[in-house]
Protein backbone atom coordinates (compact mmCIF):
# COMPACT_ATOMS: atom_id res chain seq x y z
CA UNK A 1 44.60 56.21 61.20
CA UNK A 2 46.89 58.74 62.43
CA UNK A 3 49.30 59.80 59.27
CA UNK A 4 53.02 60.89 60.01
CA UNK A 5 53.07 64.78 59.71
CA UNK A 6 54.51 66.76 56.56
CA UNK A 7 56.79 67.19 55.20
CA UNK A 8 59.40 64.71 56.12
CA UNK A 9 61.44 62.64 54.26
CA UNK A 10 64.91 60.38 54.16
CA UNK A 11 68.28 58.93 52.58
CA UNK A 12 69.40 55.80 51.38
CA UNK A 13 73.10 55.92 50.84
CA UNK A 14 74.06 52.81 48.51
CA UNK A 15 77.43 52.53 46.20
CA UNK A 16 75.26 51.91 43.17
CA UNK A 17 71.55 52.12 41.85
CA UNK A 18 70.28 49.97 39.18
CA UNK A 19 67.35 50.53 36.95
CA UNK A 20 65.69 47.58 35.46
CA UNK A 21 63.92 46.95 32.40
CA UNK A 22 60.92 46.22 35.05
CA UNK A 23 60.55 49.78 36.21
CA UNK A 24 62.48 48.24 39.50
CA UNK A 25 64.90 49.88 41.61
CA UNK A 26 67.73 48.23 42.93
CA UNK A 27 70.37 49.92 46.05
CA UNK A 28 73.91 47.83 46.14
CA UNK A 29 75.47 48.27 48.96
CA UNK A 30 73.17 50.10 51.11
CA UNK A 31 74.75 51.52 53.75
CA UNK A 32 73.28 51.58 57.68
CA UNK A 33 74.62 54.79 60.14
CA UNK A 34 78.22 54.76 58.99
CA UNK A 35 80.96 54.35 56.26
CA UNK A 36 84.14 52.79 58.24
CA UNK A 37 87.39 53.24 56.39
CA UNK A 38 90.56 52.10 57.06
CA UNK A 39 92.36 55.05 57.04
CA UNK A 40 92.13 58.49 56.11
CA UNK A 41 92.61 60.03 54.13
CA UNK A 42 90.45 58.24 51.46
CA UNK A 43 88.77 57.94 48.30
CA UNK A 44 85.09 56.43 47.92
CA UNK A 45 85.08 55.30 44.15
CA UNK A 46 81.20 56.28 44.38
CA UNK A 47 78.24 56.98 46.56
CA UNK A 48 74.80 57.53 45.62
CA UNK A 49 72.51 59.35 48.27
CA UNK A 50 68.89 58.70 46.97
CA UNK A 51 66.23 61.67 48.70
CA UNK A 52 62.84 61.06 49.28
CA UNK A 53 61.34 64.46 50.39
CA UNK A 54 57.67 63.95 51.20
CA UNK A 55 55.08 66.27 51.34
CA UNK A 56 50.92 66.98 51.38
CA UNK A 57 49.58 68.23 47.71
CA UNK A 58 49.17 72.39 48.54
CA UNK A 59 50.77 72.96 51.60
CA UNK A 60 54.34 74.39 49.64
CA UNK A 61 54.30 75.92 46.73
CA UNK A 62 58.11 77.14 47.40
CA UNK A 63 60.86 75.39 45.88
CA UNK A 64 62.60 72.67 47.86
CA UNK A 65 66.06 72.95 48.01
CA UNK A 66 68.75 69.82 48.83
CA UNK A 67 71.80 70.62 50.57
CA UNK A 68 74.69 68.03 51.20
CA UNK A 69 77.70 68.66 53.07
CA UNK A 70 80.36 66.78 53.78
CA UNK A 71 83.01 66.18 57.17
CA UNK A 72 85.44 67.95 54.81
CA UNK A 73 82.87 70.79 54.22
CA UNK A 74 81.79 73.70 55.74
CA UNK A 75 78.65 73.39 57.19
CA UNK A 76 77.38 77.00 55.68
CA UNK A 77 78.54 76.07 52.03
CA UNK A 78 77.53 72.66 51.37
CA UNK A 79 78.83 70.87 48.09
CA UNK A 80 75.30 70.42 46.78
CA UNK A 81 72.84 72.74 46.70
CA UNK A 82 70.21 71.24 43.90
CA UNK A 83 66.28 71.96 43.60
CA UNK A 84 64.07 69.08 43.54
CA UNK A 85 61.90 68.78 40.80
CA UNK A 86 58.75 69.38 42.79
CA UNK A 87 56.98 71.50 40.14
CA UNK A 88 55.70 68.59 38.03
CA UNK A 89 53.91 66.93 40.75
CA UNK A 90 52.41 70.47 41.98
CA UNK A 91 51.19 71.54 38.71
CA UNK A 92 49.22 67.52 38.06
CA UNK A 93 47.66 67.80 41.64
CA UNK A 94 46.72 71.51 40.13
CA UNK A 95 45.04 70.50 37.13
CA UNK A 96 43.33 67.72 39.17
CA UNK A 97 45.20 64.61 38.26
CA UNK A 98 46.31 64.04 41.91
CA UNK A 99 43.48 64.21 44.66
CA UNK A 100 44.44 67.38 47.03
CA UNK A 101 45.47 65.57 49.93
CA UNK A 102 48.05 62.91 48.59
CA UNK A 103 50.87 62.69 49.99
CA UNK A 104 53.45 63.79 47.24
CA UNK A 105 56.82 62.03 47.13
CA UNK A 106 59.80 64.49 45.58
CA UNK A 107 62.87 62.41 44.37
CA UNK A 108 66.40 62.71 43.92
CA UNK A 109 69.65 60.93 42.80
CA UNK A 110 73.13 62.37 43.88
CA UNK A 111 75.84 60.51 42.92
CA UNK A 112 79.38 61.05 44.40
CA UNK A 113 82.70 59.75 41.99
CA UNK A 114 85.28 59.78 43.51
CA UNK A 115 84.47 61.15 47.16
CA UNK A 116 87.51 62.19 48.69
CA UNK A 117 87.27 62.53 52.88
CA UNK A 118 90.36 63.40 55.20
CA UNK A 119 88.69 63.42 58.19
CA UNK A 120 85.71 61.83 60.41
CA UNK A 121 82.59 63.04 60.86
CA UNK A 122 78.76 63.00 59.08
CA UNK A 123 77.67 63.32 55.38
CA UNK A 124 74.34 65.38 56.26
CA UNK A 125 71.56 65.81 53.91
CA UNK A 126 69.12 68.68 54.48
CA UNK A 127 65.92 69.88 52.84
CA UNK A 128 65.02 73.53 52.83
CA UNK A 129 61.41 74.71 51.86
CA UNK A 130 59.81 77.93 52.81
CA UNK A 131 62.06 78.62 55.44
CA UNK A 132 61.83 75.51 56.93
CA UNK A 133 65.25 73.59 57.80
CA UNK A 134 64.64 69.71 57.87
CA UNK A 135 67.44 66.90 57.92
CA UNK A 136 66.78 64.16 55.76
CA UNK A 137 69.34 61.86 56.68
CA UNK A 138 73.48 61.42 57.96
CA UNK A 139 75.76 58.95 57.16
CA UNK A 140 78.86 58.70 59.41
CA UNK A 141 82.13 58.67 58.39
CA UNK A 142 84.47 56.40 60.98
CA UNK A 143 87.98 55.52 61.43
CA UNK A 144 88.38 51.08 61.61
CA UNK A 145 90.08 50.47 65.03
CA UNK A 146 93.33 49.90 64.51
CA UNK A 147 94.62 45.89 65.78
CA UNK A 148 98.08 46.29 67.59
């Protein structure tokens, strides 16, 4: 069996996240390629962009790095810029706890109040590693044709 190349990873974008008693996850509102308002500007009472940054146990030992921009951002200064906490996986596939080729998945929540956008365009989530640039995942942000 042929296994998807490392790292990689993805996005959900949901308006809420709920943690049961069950150790389940729950995404409301998930969100597919866009966010359609209907008009601009306007105010998202919350978004939650859940990462999933996977790698293979020992090929980074470098921190991993999330950056999230916005359509109202500049690209080169993105409103998040958060490590993952990849460290605690790392150091149990060190000590021997995880077997040496797992696949290791790298989480994290990012929760928007009160998003404000003024203008079209993508909410872009990117991963940076070891001077590697990879794109996790872009939600769209689009205007509702107007009925006349």
């Amino acid at each position: 069996m042929n296994k998807v190349p490392t790292p990689f990873g993805y996005v959900i974008f949901c308006d809420d996240v709920r943690n049961e008693t069950t150790g389940k996850e729950i995404f409301v509102g998930v969100y597919k390629e866009k966010i359609v308002v209907s008009e601009l500007p306007a105010t998202l009472p919350r978004l939650f962009a859940v990462v999933h940054y996977i790698e293979t146990a020992g090929e980074n030992d470098e921190p991993v790095f999330i950056e999230i921009t916005t359509p109202d951002s500049d690209p080169d200064k993105p409103i998040i810029v958060q490590e993952l906490p990849a460290g605690i996986l790392r150091e149990r596939v060190a000590k021997g706890a995880i077997p040496k080729d797992a696949r290791l998945t790298i989480r994290g929540h990012f929760e928007f109040p009160f998003l404000a956008l003024t203008k079209e365009g993508d909410l872009v989530v990117t991963a940076k590693t070891a001077g590697k640039e990879l794109e996790l995942g872009r939600l769209g942000v689009k205007l509702a044709p107007t009925t006349d």
